[in-house]
PDB file of N, CA and C in Angstrom:
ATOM      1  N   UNK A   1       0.809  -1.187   0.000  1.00  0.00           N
ATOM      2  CA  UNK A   1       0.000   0.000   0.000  1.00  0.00           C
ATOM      3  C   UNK A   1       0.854   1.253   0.000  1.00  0.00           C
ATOM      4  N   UNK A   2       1.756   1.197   1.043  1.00  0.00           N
ATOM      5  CA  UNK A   2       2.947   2.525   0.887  1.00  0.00           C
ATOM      6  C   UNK A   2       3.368   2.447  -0.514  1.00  0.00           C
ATOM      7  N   UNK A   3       3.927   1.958  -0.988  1.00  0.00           N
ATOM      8  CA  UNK A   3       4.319   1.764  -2.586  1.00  0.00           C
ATOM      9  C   UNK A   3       3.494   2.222  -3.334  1.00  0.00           C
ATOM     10  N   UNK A   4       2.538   2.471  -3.501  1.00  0.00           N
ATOM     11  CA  UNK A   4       1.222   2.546  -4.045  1.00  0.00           C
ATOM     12  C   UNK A   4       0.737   4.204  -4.065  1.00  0.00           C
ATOM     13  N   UNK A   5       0.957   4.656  -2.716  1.00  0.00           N
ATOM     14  CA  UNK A   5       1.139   5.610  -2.401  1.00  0.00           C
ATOM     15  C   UNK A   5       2.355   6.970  -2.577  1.00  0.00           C
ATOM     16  N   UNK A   6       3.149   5.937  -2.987  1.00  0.00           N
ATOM     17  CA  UNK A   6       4.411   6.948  -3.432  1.00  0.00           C
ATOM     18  C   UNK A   6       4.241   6.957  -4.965  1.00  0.00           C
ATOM     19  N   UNK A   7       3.883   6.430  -5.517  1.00  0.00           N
ATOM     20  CA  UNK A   7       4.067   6.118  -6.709  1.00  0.00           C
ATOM     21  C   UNK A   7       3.180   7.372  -7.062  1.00  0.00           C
ATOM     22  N   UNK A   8       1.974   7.025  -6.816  1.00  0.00           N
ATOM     23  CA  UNK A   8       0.683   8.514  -6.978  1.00  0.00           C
ATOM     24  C   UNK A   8       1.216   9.794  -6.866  1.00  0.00           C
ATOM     25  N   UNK A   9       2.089   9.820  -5.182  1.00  0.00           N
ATOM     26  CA  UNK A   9       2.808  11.025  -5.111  1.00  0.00           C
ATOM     27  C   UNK A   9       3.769  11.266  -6.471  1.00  0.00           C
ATOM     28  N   UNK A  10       4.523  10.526  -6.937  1.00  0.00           N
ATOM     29  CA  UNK A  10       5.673  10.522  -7.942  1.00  0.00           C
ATOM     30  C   UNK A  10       4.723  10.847  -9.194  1.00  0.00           C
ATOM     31  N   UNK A  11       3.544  10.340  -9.299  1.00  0.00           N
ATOM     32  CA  UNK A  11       2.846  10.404 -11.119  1.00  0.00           C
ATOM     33  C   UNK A  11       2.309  12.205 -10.292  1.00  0.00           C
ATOM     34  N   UNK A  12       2.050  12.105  -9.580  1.00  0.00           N
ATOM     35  CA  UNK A  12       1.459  13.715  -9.257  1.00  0.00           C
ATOM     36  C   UNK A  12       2.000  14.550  -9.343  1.00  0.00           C
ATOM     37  N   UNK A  13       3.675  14.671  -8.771  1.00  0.00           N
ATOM     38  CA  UNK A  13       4.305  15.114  -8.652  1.00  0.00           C
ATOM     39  C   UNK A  13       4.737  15.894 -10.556  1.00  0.00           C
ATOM     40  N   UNK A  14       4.996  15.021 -11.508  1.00  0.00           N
ATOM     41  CA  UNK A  14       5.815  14.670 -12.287  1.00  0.00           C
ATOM     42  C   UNK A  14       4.503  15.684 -13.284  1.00  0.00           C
ATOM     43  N   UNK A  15       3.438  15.267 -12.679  1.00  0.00           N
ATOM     44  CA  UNK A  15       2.489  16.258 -13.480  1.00  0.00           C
ATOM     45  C   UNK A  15       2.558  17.254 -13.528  1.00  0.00           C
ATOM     46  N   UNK A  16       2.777  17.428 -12.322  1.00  0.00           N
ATOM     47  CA  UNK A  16       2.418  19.166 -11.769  1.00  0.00           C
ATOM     48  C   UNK A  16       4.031  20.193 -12.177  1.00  0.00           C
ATOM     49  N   UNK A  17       4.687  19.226 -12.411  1.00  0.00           N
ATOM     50  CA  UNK A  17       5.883  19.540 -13.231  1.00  0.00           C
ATOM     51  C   UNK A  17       6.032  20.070 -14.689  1.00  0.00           C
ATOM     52  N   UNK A  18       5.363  18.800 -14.777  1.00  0.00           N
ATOM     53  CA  UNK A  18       4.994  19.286 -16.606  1.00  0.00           C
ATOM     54  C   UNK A  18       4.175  20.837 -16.683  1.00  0.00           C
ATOM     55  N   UNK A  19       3.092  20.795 -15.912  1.00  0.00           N
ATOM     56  CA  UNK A  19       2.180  21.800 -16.131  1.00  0.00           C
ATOM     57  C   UNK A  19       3.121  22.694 -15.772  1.00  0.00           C
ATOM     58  N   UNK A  20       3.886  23.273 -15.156  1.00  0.00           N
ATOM     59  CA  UNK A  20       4.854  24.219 -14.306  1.00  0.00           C
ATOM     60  C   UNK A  20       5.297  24.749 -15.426  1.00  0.00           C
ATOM     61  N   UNK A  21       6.281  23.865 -16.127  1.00  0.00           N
ATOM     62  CA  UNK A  21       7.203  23.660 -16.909  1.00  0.00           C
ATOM     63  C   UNK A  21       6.409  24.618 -18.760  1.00  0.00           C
ATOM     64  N   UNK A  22       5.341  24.085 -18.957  1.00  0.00           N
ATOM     65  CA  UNK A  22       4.767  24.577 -19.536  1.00  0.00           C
ATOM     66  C   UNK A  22       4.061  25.899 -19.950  1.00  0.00           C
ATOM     67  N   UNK A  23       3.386  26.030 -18.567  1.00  0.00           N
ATOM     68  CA  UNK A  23       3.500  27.355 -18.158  1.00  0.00           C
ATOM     69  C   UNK A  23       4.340  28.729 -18.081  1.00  0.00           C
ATOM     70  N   UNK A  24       6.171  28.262 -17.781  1.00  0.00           N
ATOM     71  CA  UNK A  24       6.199  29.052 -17.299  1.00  0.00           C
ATOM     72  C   UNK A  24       7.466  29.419 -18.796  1.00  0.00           C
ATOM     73  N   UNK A  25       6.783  28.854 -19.689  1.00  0.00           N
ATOM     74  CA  UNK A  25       7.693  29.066 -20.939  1.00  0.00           C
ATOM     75  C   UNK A  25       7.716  30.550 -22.247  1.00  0.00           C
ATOM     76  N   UNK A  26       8.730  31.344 -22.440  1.00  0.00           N
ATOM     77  CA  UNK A  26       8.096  32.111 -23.006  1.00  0.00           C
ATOM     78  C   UNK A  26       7.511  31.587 -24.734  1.00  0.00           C
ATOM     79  N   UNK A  27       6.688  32.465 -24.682  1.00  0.00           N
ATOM     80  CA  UNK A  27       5.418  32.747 -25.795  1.00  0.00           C
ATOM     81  C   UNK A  27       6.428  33.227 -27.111  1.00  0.00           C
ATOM     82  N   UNK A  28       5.780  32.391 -28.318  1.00  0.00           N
ATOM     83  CA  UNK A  28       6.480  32.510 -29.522  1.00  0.00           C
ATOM     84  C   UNK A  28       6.966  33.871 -30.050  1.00  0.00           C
ATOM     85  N   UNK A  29       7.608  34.154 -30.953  1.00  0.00           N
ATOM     86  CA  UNK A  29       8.529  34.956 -30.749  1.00  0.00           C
ATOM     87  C   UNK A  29       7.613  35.708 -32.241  1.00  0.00           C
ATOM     88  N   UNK A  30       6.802  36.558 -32.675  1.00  0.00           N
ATOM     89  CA  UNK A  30       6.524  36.766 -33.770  1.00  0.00           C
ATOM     90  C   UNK A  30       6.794  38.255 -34.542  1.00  0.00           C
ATOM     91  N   UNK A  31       8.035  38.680 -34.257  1.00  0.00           N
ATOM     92  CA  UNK A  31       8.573  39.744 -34.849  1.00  0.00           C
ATOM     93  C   UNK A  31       8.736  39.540 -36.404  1.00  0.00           C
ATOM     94  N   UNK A  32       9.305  37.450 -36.859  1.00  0.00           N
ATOM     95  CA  UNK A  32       9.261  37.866 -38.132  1.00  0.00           C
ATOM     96  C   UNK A  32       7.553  37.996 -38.716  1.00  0.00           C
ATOM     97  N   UNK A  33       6.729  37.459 -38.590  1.00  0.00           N
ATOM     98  CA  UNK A  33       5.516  38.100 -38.871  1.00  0.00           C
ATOM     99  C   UNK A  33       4.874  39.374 -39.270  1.00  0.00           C
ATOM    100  N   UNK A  34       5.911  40.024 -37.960  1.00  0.00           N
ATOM    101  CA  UNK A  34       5.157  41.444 -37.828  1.00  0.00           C
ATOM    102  C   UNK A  34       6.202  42.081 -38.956  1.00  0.00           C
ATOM    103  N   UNK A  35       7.634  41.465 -39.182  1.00  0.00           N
ATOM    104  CA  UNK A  35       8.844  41.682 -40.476  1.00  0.00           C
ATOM    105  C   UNK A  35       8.164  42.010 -41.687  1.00  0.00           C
ATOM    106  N   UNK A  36       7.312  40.404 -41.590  1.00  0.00           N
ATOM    107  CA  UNK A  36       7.263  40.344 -43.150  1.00  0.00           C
ATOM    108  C   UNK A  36       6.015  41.009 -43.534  1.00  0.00           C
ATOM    109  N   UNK A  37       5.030  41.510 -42.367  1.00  0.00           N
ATOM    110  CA  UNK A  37       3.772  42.439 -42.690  1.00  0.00           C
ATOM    111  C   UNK A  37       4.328  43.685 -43.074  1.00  0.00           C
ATOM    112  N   UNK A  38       5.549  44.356 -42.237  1.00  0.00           N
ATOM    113  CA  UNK A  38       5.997  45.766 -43.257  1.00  0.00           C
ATOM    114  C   UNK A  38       6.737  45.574 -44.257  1.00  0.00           C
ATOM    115  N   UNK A  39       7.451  44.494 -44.597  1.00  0.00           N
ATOM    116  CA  UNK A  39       8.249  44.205 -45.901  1.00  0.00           C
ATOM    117  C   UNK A  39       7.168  44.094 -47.223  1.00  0.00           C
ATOM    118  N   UNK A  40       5.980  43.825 -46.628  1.00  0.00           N
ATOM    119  CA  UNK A  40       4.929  43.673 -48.180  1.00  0.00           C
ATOM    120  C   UNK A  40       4.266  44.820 -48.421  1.00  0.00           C
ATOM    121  N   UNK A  41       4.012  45.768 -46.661  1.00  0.00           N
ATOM    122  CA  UNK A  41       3.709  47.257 -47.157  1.00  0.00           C
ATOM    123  C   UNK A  41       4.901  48.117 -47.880  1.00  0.00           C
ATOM    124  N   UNK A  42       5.643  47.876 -47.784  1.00  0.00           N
ATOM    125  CA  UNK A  42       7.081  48.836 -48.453  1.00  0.00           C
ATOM    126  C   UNK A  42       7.029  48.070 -49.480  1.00  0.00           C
ATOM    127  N   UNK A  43       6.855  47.070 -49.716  1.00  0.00           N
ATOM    128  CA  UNK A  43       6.875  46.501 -51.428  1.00  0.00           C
ATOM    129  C   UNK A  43       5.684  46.821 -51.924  1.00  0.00           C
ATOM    130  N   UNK A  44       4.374  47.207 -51.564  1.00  0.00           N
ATOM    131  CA  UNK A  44       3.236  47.289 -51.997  1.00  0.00           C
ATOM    132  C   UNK A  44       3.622  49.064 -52.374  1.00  0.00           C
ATOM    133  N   UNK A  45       4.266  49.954 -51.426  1.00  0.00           N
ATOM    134  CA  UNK A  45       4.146  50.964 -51.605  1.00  0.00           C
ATOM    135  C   UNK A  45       5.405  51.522 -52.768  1.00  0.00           C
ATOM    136  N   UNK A  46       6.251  50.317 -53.110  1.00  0.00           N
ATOM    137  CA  UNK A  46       7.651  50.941 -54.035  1.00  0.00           C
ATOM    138  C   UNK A  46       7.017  50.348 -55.247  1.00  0.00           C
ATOM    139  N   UNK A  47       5.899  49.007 -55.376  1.00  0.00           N
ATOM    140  CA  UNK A  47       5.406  48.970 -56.227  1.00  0.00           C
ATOM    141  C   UNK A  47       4.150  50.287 -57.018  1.00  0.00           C
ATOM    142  N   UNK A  48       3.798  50.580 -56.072  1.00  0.00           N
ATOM    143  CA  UNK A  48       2.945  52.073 -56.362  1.00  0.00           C
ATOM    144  C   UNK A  48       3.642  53.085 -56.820  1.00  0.00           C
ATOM    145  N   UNK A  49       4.825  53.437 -56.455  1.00  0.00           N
ATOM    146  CA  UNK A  49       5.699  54.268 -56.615  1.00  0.00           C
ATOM    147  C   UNK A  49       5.978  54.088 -57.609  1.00  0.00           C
ATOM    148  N   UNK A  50       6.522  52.950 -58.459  1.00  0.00           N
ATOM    149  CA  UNK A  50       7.195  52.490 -59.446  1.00  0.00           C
ATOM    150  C   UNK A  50       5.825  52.598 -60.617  1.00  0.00           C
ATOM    151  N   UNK A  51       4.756  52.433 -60.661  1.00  0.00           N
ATOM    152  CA  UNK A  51       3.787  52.951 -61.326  1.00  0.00           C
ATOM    153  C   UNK A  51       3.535  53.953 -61.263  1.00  0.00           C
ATOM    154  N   UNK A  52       3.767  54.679 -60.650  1.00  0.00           N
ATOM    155  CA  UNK A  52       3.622  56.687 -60.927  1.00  0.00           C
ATOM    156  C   UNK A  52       4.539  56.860 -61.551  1.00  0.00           C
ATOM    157  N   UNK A  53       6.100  56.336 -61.700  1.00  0.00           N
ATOM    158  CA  UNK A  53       7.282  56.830 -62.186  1.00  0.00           C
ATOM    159  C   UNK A  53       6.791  56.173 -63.397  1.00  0.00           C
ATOM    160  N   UNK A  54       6.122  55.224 -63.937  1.00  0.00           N
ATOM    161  CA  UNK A  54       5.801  54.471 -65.346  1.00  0.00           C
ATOM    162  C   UNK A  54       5.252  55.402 -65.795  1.00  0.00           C
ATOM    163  N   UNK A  55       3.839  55.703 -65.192  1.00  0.00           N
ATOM    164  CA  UNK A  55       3.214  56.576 -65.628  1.00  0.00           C
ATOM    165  C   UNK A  55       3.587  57.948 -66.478  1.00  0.00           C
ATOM    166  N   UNK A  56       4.692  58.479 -65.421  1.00  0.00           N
ATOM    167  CA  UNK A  56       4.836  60.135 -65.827  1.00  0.00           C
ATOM    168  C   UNK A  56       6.198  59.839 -66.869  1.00  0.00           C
ATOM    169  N   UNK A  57       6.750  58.655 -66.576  1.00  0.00           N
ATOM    170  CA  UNK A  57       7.802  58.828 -68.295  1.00  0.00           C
ATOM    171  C   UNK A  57       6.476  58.448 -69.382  1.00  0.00           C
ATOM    172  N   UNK A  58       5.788  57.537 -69.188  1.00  0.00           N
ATOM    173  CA  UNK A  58       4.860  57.527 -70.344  1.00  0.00           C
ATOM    174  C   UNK A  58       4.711  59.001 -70.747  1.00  0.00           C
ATOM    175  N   UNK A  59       4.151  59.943 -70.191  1.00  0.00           N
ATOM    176  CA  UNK A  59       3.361  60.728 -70.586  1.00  0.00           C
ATOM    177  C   UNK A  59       5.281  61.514 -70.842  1.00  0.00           C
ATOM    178  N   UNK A  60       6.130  61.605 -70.281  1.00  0.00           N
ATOM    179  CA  UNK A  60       7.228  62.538 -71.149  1.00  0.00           C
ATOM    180  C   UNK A  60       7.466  61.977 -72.459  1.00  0.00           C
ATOM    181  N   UNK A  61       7.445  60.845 -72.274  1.00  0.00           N
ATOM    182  CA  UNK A  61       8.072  60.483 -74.254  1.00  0.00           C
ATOM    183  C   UNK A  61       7.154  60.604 -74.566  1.00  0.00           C
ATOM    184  N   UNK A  62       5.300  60.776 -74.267  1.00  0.00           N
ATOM    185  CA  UNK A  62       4.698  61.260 -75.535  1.00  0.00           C
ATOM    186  C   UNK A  62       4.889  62.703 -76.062  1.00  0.00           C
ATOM    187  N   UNK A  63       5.030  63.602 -74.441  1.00  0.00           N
ATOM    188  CA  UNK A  63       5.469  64.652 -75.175  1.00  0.00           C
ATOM    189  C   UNK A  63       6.896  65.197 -76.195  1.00  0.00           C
ATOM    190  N   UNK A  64       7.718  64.189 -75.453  1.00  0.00           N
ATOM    191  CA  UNK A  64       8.763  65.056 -76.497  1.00  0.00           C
ATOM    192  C   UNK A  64       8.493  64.075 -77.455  1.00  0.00           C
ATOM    193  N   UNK A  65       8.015  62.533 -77.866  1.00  0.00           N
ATOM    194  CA  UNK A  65       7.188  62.545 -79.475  1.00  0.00           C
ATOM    195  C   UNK A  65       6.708  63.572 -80.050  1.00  0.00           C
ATOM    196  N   UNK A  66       5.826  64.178 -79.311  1.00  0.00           N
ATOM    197  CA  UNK A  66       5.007  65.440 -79.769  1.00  0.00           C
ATOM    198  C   UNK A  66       6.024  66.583 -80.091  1.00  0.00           C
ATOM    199  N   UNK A  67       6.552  66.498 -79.167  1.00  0.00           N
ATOM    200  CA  UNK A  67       7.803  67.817 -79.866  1.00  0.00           C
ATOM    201  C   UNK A  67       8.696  67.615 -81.367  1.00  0.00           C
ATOM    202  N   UNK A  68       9.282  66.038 -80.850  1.00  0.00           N
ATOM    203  CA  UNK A  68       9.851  65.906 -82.143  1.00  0.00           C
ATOM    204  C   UNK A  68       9.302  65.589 -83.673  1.00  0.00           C
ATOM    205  N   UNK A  69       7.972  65.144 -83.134  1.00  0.00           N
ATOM    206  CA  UNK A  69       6.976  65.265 -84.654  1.00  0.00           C
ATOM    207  C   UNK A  69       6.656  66.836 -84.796  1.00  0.00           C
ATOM    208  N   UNK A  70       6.629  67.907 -84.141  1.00  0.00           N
ATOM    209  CA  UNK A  70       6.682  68.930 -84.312  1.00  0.00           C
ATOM    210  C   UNK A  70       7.863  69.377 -84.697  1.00  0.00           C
ATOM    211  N   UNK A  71       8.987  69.288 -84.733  1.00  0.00           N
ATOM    212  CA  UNK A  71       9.787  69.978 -84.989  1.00  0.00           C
ATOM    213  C   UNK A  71      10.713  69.076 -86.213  1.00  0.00           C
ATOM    214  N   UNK A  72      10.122  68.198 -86.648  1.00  0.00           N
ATOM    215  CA  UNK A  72       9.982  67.149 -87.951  1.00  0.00           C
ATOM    216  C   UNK A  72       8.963  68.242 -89.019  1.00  0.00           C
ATOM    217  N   UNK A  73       7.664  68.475 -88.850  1.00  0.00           N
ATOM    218  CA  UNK A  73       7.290  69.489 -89.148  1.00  0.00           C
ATOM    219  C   UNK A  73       7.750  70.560 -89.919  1.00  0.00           C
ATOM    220  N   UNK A  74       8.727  71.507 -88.674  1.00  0.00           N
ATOM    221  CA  UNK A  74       8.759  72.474 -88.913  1.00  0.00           C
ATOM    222  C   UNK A  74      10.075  72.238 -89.916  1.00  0.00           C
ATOM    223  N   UNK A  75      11.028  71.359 -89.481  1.00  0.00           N
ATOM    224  CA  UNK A  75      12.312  71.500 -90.056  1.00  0.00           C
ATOM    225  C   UNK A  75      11.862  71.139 -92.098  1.00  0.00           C
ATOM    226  N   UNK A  76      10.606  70.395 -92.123  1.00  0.00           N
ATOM    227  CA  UNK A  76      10.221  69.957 -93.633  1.00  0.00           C
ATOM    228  C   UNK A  76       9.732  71.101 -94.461  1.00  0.00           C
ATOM    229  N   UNK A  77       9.028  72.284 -93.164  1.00  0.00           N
ATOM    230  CA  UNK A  77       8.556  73.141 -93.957  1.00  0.00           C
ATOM    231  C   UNK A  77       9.682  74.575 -94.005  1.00  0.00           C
ATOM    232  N   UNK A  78      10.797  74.084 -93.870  1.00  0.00           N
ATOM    233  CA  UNK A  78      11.593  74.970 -93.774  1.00  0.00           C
ATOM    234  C   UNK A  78      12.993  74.641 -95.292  1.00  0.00           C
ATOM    235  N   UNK A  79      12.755  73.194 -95.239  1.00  0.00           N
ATOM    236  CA  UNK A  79      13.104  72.333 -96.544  1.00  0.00           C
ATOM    237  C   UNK A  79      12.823  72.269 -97.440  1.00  0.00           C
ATOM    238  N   UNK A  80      11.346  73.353 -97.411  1.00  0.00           N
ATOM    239  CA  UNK A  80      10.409  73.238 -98.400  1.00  0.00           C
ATOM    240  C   UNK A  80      10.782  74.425 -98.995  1.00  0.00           C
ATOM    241  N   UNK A  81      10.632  75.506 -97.983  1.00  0.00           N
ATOM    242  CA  UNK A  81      11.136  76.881 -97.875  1.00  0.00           C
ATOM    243  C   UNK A  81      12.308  76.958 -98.889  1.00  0.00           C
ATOM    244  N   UNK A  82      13.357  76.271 -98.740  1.00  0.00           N
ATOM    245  CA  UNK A  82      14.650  76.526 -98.873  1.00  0.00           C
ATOM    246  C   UNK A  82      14.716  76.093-100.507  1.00  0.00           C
ATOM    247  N   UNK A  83      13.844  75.384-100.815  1.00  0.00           N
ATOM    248  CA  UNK A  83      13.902  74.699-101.841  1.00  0.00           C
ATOM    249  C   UNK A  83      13.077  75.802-103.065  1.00  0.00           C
ATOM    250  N   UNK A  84      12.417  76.533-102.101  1.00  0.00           N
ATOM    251  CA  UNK A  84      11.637  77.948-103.316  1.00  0.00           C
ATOM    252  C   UNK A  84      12.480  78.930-103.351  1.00  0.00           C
TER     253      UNK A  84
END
């Protein structure tokens, strides 16, 4: 019966260990999480960026197209000129 009795103490014991043990562990570590949540806003936002900069060369080479078909233009009617 003593045997019996220690043993309970020992499985009780061994529990209340575990639970201790468990408890008193620190909590996961989630900085890279919180990493990789601003690494996709700064990529979301250099990707935005990088489409405004698409954008506004689009619109410069149409203008200096526009210039240089203008000044294609002018230089033909000046060829034309030269030629009367």
């Amino acid at each position: 019966m003593t045997s019996q009795i220690v043993r309970k103490f020992l499985v009780a014991g061994a529990a209340i260990a575990a639970f201790s043990v468990a408890a008193c562990q620190k909590p996961a570590d989630n900085t890279a999480a919180a990493s990789a949540d601003a690494n996709a806003t700064a990529a979301t936002a250099s990707a935005s960026d990088a489409n405004a900069a698409a954008g506004n060369a689009m619109a410069a080479a149409s203008d200096a197209n526009a210039a240089a078909s203008s000044a294609n233009g002018a230089a033909a009617d000046a060829n034309a000129a030269a030629k009367n």
